[in-house]
Protein backbone atom coordinates (compact mmCIF):
# COMPACT_ATOMS: atom_id res chain seq x y z
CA UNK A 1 -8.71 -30.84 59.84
CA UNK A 2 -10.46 -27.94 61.23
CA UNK A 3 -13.75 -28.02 59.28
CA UNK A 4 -14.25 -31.43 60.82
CA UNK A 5 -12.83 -30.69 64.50
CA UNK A 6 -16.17 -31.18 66.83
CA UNK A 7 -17.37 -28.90 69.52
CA UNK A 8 -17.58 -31.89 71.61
CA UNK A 9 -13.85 -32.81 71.50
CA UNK A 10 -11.91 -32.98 74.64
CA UNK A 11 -8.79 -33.92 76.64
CA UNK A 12 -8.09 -35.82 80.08
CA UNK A 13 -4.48 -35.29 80.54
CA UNK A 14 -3.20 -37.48 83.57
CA UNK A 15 -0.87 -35.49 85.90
CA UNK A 16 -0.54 -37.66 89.03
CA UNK A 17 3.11 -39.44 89.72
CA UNK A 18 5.42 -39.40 92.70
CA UNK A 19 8.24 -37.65 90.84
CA UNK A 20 10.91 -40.79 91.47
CA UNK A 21 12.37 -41.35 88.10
CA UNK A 22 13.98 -38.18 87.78
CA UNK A 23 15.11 -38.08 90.83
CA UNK A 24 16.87 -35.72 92.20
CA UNK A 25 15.31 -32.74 89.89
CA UNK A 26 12.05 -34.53 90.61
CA UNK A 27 10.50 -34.85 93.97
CA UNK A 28 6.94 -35.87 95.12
CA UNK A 29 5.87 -32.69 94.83
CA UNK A 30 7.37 -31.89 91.52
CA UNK A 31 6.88 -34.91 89.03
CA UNK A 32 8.47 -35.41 85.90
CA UNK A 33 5.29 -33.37 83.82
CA UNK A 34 6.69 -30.30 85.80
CA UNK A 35 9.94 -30.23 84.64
CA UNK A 36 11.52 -28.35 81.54
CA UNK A 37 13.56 -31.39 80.23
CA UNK A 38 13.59 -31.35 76.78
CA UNK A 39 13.44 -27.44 76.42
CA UNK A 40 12.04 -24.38 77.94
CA UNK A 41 8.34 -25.52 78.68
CA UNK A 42 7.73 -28.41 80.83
CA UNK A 43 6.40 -31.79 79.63
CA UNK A 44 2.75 -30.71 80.55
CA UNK A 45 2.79 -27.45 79.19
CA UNK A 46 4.54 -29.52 75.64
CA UNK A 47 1.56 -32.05 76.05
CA UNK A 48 -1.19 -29.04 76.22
CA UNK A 49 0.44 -26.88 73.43
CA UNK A 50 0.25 -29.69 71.32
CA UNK A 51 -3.18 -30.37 71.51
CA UNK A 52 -4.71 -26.52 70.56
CA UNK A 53 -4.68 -27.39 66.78
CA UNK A 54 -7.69 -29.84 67.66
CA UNK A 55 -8.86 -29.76 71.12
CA UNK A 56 -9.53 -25.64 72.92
CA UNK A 57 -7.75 -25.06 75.89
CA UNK A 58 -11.31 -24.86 77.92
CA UNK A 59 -11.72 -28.27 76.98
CA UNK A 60 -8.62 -29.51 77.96
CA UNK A 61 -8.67 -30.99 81.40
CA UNK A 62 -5.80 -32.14 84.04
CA UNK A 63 -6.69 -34.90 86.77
CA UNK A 64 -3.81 -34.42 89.66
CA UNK A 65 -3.95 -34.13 93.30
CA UNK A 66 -3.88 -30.67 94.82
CA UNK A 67 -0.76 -29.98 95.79
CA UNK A 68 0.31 -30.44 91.82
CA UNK A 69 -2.52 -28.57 91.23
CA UNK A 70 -0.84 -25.52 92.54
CA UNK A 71 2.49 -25.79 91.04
CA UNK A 72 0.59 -26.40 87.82
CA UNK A 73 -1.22 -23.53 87.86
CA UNK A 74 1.96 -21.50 88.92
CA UNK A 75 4.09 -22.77 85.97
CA UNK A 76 0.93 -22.06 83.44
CA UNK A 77 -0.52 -18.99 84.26
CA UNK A 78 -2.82 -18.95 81.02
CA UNK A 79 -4.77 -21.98 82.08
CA UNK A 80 -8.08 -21.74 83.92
CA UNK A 81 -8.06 -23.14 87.26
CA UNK A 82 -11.53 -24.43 86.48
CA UNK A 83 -10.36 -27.58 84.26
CA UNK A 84 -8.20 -29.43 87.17
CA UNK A 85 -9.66 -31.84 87.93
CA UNK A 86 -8.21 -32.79 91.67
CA UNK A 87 -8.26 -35.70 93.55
CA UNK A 88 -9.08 -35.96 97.45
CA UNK A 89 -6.44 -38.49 97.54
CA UNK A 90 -5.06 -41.00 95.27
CA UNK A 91 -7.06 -43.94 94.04
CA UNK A 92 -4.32 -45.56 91.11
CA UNK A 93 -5.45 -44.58 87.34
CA UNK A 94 -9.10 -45.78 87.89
CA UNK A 95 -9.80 -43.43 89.89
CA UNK A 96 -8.51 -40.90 88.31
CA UNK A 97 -10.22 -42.19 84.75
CA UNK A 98 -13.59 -42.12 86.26
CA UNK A 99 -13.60 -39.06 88.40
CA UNK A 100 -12.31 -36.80 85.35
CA UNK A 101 -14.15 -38.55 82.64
CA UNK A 102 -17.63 -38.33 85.03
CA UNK A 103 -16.89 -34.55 85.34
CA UNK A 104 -16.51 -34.08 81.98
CA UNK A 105 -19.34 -35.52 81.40
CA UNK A 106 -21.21 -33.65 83.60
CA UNK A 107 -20.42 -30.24 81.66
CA UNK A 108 -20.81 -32.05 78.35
CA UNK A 109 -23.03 -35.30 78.38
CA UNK A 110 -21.88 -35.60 74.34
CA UNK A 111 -18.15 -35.50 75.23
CA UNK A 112 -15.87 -37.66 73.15
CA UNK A 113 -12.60 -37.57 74.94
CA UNK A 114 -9.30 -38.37 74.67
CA UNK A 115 -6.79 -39.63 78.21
CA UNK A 116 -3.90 -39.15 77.48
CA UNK A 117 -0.35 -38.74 79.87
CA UNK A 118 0.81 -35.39 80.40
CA UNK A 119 4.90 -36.58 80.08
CA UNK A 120 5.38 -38.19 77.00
CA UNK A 121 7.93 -36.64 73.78
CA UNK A 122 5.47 -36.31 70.62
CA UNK A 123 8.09 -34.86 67.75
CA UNK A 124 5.73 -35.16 64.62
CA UNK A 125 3.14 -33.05 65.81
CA UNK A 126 1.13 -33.12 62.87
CA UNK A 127 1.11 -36.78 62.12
CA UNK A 128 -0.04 -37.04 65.75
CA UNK A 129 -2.85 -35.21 65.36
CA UNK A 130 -4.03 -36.84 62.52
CA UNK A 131 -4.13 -40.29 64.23
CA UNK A 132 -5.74 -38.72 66.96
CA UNK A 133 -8.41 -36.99 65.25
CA UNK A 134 -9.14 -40.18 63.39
CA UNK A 135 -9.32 -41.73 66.81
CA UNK A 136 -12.19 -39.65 67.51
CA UNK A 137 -14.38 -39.80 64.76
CA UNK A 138 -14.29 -43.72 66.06
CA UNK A 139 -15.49 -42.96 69.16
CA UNK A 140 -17.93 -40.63 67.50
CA UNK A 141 -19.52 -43.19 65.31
CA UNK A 142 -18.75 -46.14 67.74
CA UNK A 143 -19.77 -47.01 71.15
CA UNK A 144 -15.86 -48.54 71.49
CA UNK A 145 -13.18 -47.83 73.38
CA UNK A 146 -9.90 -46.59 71.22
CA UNK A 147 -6.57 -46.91 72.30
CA UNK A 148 -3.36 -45.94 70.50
CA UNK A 149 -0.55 -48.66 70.25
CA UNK A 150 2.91 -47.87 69.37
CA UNK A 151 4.90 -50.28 67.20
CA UNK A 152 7.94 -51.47 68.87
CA UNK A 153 11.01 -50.14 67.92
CA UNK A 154 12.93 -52.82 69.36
CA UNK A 155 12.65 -55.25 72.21
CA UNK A 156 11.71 -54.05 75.75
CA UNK A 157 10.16 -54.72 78.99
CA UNK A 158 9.69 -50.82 80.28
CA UNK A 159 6.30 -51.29 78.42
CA UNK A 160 2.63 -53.32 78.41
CA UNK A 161 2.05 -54.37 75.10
CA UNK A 162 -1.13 -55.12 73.19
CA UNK A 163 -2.24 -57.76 70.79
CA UNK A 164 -3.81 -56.64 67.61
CA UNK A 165 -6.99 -58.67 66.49
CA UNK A 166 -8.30 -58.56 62.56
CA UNK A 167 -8.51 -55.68 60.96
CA UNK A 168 -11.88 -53.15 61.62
CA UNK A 169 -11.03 -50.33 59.03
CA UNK A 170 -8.93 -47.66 58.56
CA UNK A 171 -8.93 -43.79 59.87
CA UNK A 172 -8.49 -41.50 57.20
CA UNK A 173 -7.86 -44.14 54.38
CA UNK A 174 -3.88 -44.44 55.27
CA UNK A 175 -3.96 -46.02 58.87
CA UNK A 176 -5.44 -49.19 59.79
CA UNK A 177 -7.31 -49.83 62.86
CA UNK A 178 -8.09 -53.30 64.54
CA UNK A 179 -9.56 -55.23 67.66
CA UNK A 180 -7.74 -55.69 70.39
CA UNK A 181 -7.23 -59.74 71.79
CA UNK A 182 -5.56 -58.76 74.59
CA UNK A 183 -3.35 -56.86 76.87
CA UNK A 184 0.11 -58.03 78.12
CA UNK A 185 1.55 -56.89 81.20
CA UNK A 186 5.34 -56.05 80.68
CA UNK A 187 7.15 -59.06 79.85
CA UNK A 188 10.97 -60.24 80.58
CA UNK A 189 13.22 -59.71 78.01
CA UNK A 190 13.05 -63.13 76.52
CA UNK A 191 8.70 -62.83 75.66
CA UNK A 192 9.60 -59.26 74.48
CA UNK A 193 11.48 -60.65 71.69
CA UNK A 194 9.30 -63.47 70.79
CA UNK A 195 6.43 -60.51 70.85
CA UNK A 196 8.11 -58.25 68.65
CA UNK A 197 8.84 -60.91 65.94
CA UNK A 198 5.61 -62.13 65.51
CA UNK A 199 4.83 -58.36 64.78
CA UNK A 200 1.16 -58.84 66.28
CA UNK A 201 1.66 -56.39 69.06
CA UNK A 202 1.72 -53.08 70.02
CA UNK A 203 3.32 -51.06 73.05
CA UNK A 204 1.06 -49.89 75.31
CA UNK A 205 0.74 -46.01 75.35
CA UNK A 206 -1.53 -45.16 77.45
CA UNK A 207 -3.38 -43.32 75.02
CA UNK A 208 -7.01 -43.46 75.01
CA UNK A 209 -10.24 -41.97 72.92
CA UNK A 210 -13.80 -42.72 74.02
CA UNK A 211 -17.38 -41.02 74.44
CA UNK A 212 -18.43 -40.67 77.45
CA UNK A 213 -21.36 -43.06 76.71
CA UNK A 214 -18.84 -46.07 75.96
CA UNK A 215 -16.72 -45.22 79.33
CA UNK A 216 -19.61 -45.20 81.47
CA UNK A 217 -20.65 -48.26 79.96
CA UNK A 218 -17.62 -49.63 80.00
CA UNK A 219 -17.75 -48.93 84.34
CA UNK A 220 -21.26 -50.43 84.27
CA UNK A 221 -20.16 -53.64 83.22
CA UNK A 222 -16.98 -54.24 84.53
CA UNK A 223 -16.28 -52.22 87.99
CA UNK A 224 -19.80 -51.39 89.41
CA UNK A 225 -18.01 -49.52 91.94
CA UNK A 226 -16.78 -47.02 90.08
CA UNK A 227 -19.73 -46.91 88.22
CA UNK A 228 -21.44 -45.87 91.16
CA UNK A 229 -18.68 -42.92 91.88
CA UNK A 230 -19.89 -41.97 88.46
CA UNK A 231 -23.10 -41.76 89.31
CA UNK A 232 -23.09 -39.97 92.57
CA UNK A 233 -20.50 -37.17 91.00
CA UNK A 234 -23.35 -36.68 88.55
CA UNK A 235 -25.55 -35.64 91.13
CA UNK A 236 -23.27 -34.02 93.88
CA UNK A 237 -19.43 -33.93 92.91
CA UNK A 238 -18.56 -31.96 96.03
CA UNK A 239 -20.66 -34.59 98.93
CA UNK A 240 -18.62 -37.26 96.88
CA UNK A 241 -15.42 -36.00 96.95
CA UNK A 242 -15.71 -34.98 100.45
CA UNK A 243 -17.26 -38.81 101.64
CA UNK A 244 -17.31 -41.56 98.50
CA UNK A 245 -14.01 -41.06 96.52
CA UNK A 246 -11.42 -42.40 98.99
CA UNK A 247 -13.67 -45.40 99.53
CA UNK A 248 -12.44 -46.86 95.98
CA UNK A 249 -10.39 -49.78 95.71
CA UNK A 250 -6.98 -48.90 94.29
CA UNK A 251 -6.40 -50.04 90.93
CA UNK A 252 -5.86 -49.38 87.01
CA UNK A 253 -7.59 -48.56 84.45
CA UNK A 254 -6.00 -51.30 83.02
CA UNK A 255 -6.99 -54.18 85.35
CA UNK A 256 -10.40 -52.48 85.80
CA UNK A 257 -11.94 -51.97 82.36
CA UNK A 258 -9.28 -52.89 79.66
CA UNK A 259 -8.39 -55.73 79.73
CA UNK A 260 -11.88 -57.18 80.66
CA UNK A 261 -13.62 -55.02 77.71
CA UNK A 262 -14.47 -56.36 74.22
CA UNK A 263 -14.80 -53.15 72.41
CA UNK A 264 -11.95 -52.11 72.35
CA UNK A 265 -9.96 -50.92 69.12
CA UNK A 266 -6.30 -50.43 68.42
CA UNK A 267 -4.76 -48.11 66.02
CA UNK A 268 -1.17 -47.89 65.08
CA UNK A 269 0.68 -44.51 66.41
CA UNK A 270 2.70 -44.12 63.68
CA UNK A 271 4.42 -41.13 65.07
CA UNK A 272 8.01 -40.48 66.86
CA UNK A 273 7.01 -40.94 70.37
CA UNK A 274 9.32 -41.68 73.65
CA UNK A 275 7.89 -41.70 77.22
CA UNK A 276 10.87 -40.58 78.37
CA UNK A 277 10.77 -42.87 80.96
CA UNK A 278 14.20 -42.43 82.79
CA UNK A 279 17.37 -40.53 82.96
CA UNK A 280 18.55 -43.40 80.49
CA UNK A 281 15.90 -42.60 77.98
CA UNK A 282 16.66 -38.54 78.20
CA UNK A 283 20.23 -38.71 77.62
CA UNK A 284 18.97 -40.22 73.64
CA UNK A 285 17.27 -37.18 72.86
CA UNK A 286 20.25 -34.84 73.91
CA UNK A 287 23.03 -33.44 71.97
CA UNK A 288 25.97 -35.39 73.00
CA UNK A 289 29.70 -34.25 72.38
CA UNK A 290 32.42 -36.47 70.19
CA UNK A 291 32.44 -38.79 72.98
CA UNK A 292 29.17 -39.48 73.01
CA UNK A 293 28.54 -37.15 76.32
CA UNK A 294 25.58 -35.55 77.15
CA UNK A 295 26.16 -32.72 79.35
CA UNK A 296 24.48 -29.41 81.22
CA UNK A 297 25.63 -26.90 83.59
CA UNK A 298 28.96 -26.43 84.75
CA UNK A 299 30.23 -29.87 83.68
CA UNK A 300 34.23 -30.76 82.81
CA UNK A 301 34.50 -34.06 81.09
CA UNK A 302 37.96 -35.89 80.36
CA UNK A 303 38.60 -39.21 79.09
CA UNK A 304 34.93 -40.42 79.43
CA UNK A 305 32.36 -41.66 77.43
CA UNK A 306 29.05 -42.36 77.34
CA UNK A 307 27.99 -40.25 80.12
CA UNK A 308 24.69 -38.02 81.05
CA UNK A 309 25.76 -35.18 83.30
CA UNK A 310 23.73 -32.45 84.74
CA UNK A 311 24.87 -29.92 86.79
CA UNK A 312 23.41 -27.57 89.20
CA UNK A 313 25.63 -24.35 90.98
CA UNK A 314 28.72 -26.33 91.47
CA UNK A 315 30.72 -27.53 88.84
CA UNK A 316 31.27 -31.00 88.42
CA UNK A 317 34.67 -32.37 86.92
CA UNK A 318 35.03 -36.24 86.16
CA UNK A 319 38.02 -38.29 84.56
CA UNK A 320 37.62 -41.42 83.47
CA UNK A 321 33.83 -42.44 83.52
CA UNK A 322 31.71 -44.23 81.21
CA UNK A 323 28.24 -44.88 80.71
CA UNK A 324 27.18 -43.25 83.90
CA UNK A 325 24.27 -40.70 85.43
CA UNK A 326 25.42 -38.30 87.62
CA UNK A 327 22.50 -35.73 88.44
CA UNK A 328 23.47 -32.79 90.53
CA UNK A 329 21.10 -30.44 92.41
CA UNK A 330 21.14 -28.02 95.50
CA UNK A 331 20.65 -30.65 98.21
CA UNK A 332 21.48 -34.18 96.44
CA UNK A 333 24.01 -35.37 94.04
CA UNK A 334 22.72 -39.12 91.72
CA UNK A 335 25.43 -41.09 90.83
CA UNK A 336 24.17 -44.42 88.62
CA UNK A 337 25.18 -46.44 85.72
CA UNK A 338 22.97 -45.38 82.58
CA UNK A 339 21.62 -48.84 82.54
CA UNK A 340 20.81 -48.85 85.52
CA UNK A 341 18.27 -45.63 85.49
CA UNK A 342 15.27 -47.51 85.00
CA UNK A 343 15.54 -48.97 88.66
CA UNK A 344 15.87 -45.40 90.13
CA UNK A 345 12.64 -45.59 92.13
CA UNK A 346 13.68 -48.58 94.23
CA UNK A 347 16.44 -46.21 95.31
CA UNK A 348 14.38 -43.55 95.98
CA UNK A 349 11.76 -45.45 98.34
CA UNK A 350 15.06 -45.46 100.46
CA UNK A 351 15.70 -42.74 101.07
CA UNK A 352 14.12 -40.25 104.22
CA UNK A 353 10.66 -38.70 103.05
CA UNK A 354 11.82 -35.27 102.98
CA UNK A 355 14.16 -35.95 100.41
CA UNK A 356 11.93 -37.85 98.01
């Protein structure tokens, strides 16, 4: 791979969230990327380390607002300050998309780049890569816009889902690549079946490769608005920042480009990947006891099954539970059924700002 790897390869991680689904280890100023949950290294510093087989670290670049900036730059030492890319204040995806795309741009008017989020669990590192860098040399040779789809394990409605067109070709002679028809917002559980089965679609990853030529384009024909940010941060990133950025409408990247844009390719992520997306969804990549327990800290479990429980100072003793999250830290204690996970951010909206 390395004789091939371009000088013009580069990263967009997205670091923004509010840090509600892991609630209570989460808070707004401590999202999910900044947490060690799978491991000594938090989920960015996984997502960056993963990357240095293909992609430098000076050309790997985090969009976030600043007060994530800081703790960033506090839990990785080794990375320059220089590649955050911070927002004034928070515009949805978009936003973020265009202002860290323009700016890399701006350093490297070649750039093929890939956006990708800064919490996900890659396993099969190597496998990963290879898609990826077969992702780029698309977006090298092709004014398109790539994205990565995963193939659905099973039915679900955590994720968007996209709709694979006829086959374009195939990166590296082993994994096929094809148009995209259309994206699908997430569906109830009944449509998620029905998509599955007809084995058309993709989940929605998130994962993104284009030049820097096909994104701008992309802006110029289908939000002139943010075309125009790019434009100005061309020129003056600092007066725009300062006066121009808040003035953008909130919205995706999604609703914005992708799923008005006819260029766009799909190519199948055959590699063990979990968003992680919940306390539910953590507890499946744990080691669990003989009763199907997943436990940390100073935890006592009798006669219960089923159960993710993480302590903190305190220990925490339970009899008789099943199939439940309880979440213990210094100041809050989360007690929720495991199904019920997903949901956690209603809950959290709830509760008085200076505990979210």
């Amino acid at each position: 791979m390395a004789s091939t790897i371009s000088s013009h390869f580069h990263a967009l991680i997205m670091a923004g969230g509010k840090g509600e689904r892991f609630w209570p280890w989460s808070r707004e100023n401590r999202p999910k990327q900044l947490l060690p949950l799978l491991g000594k290294k938090t989920m960015i510093e996984m997502t960056v380390d993963r990357l240095l087989p293909l992609i430098p670290k000076q050309q790997i670049w985090i969009v976030t607002n600043a007060k994530q900036a800081r703790q960033m730059s506090r839990h990785m030492p080794g990375f320059s300050k220089s590649n955050f890319v911070v927002e004034p204040v928070g515009r949805d995806s978009a936003g973020a998309v265009m202002l860290g795309c323009a700016m890399i741009a701006r350093e490297d008017p070649q750039a093929v780049m890939a956006l990708l989020p800064a919490d996900h669990l890659i396993p099969t590192v190597k496998t990963y890569l290879k898609i990826l860098h077969g992702a780029f040399e698309v977006a090298m040779r092709e004014r398109v816009l790539v994205t990565i789809g995963i193939k659905p394990r099973e039915p679900s409605s955590a994720y968007g889902y996209i709709e694979r067109g006829e086959k374009t070709g195939n990166l590296r002679s082993t994994v096929s690549m094809f148009r995209v028809q259309r994206f699908l917002e997430k569906p109830d559980p009944q449509t998620a079946c029905e998509l599955v089965k007809s084995e058309r679609f993709y989940w929605n990853s998130g994962m993104f490769v284009w030049s820097a030529r096909a994104i701008e384009d992309a802006f110029k024909q289908h939000s002139s608005v943010h075309a125009q940010g790019w434009k100005a941060l061309q020129k003056n990133p600092r007066r725009y920042l300062a006066k121009g950025f808040s003035a953008l409408p909130t919205i995706s990247i999604d609703y914005a480009v992708m799923e008005k844009a006819r260029n766009i390719r799909v190519v199948e992520g055959a590699f063990d990947w979990d968003d992680v997306g919940s306390w539910g969804a953590l507890y499946h990549h744990m080691p669990h006891d003989i009763c199907g327990n997943a436990s940390q800290g100073n935890v006592v479990l009798e006669d219960s099954q089923g159960c993710l429980v993480l302590g903190g100072g305190k220990v925490i003793a339970a009899l008789g539970i099943q199939d439940l999250v309880v979440i213990q830290t210094d100041d809050a204690l989360l007690i929720c059924r495991r199904d019920a996970a997903g949901r956690l951010k209603d809950l959290v909206k709830k509760l008085p700002p200076a505990m979210r």
